[in-house]
N, C-alpha and C. Protein backbone atom coordinates (compact mmCIF):
# COMPACT_ATOMS: atom_id res chain seq x y z
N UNK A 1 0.24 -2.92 39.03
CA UNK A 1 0.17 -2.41 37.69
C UNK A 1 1.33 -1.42 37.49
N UNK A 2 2.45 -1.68 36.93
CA UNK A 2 3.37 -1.64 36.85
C UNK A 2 3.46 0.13 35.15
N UNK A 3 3.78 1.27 35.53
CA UNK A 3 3.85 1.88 34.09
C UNK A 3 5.00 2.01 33.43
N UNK A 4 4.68 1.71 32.23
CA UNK A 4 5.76 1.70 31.41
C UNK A 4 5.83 3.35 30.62
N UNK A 5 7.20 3.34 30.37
CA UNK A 5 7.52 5.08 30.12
C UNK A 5 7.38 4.66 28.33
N UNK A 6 7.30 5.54 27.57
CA UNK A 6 6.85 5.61 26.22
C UNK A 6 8.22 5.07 25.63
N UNK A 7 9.26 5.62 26.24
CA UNK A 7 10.53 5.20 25.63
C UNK A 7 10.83 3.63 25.01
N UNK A 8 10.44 3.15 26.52
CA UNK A 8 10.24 1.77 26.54
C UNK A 8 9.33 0.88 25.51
N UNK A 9 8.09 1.62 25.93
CA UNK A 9 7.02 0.83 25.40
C UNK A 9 5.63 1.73 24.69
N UNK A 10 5.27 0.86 23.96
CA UNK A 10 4.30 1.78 23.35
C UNK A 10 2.93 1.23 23.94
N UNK A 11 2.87 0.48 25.44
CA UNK A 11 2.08 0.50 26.54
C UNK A 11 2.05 0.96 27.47
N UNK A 12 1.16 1.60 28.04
CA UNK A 12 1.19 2.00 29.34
C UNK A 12 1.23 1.47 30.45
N UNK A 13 1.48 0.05 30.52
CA UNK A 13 0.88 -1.10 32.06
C UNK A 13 1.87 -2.07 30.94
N UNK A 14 2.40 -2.64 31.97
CA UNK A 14 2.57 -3.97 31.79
C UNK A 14 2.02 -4.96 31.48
N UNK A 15 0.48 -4.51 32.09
CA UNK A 15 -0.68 -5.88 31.83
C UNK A 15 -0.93 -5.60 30.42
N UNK A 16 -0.95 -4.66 29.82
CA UNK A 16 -1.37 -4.15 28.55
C UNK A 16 -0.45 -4.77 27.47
N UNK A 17 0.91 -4.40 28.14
CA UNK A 17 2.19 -5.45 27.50
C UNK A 17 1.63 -7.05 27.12
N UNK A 18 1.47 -7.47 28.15
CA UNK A 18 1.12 -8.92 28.15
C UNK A 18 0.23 -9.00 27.36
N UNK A 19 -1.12 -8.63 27.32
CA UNK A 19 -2.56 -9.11 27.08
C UNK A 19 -2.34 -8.92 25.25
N UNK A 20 -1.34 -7.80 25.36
CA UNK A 20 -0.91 -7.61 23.57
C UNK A 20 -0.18 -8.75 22.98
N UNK A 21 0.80 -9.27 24.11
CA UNK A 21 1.98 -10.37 23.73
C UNK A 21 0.68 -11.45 23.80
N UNK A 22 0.24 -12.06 24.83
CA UNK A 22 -0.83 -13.35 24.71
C UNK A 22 -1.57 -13.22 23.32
N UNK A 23 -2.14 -11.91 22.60
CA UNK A 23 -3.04 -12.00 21.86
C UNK A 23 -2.13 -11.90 20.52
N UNK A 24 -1.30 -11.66 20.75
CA UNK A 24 0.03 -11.54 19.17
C UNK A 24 0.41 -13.02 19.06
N UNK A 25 0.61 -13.57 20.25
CA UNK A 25 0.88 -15.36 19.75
C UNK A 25 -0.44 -15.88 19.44
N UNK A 26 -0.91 -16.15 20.06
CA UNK A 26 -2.48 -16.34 19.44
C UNK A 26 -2.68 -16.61 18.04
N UNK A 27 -2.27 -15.13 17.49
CA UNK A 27 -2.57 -14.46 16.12
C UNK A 27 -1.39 -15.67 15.41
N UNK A 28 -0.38 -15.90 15.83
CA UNK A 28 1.03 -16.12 15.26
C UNK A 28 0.88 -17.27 14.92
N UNK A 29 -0.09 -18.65 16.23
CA UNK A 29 -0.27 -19.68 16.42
C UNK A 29 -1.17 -20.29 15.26
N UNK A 30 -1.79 -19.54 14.70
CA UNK A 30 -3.46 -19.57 14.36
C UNK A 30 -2.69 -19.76 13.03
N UNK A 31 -2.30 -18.87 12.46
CA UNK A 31 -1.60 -18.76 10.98
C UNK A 31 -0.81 -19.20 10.61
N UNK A 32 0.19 -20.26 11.54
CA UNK A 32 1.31 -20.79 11.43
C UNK A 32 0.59 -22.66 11.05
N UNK A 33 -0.56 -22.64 12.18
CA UNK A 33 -1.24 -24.17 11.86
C UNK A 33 -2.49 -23.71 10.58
N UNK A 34 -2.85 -22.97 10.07
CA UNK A 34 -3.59 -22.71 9.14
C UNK A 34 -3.11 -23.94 7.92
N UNK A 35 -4.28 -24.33 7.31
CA UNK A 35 -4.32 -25.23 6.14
C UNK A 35 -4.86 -24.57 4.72
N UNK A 36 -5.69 -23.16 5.41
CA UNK A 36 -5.51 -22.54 4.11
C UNK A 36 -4.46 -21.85 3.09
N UNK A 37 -4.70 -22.06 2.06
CA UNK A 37 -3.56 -21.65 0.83
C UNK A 37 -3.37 -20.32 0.69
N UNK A 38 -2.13 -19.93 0.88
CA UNK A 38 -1.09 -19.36 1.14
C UNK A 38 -1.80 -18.06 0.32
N UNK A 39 -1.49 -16.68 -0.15
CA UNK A 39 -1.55 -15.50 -0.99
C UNK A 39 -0.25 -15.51 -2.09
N UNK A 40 0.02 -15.34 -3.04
CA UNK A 40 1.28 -15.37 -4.04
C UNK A 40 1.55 -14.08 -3.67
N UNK A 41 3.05 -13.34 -3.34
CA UNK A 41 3.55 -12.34 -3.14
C UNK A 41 2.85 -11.53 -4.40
N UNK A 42 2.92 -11.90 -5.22
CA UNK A 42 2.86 -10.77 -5.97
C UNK A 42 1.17 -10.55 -6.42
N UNK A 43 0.63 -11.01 -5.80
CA UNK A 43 -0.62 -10.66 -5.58
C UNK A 43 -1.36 -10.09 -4.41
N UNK A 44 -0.44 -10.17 -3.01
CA UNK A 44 -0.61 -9.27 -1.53
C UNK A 44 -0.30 -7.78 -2.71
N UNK A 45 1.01 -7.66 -3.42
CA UNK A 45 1.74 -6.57 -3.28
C UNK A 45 0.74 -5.75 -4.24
N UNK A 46 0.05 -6.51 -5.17
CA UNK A 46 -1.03 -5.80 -5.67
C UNK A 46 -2.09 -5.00 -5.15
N UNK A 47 -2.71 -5.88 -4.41
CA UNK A 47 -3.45 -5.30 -3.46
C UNK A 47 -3.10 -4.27 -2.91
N UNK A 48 -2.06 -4.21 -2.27
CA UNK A 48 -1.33 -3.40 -1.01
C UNK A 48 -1.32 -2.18 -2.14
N UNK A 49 -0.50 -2.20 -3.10
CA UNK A 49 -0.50 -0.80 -4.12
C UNK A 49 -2.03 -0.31 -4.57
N UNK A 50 -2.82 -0.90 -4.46
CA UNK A 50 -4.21 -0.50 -4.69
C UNK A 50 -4.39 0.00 -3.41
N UNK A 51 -4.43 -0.37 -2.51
CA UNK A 51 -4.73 0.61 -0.92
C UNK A 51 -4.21 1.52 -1.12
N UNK A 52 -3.10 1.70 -1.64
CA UNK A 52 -1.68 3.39 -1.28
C UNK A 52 -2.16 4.18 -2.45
N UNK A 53 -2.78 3.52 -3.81
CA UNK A 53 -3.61 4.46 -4.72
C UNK A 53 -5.21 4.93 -3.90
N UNK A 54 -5.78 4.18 -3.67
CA UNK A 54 -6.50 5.02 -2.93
C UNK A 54 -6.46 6.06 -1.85
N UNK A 55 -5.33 6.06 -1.35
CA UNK A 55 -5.23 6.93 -0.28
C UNK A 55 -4.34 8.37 -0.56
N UNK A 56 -3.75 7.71 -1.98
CA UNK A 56 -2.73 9.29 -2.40
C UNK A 56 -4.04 10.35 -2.60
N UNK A 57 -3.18 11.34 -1.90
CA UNK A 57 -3.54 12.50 -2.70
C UNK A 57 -3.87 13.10 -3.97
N UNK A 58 -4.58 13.26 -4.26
CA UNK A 58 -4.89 13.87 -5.48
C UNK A 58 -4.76 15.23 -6.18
C-alpha cells in the first residue's frame, strides 16, 4: 500500500487511486451505453442556477 503525497493526489493509497479510477469508468461506461434521452443544455443549466439560488446567501 503504496502513499500518495497530497501534491500528487487527492488519495492517500494507491489502492484508493484505483478503486476511484475502476469506479469512474464504470460510471463513464454506464452513460456512454445509456439509451436514455439525453437532458437539453439549457435545461441542466436551469436547474444548476436553481441549486446556486438556493444556496446564495441572503
Amino acid at each position: 500500500m503504496a502513499k500518495l503525497s497530497p501534491i500528487e493526489s487527492e488519495f492517500e493509497t494507491t489502492e484508493e487511486a484505483e478503486a476511484y479510477d475502476v469506479w469512474f469508468r464504470a460510471k463513464v461506461e454506464k452513460a456512454m451505453t445509456s439509451t436514455e434521452p439525453g437532458i437539453p443544455h439549457d435545461q441542466v443549466m436551469a436547474m444548476v442556477q436553481e441549486i446556486i439560488e438556493q444556496h446564495r446567501p441572503r
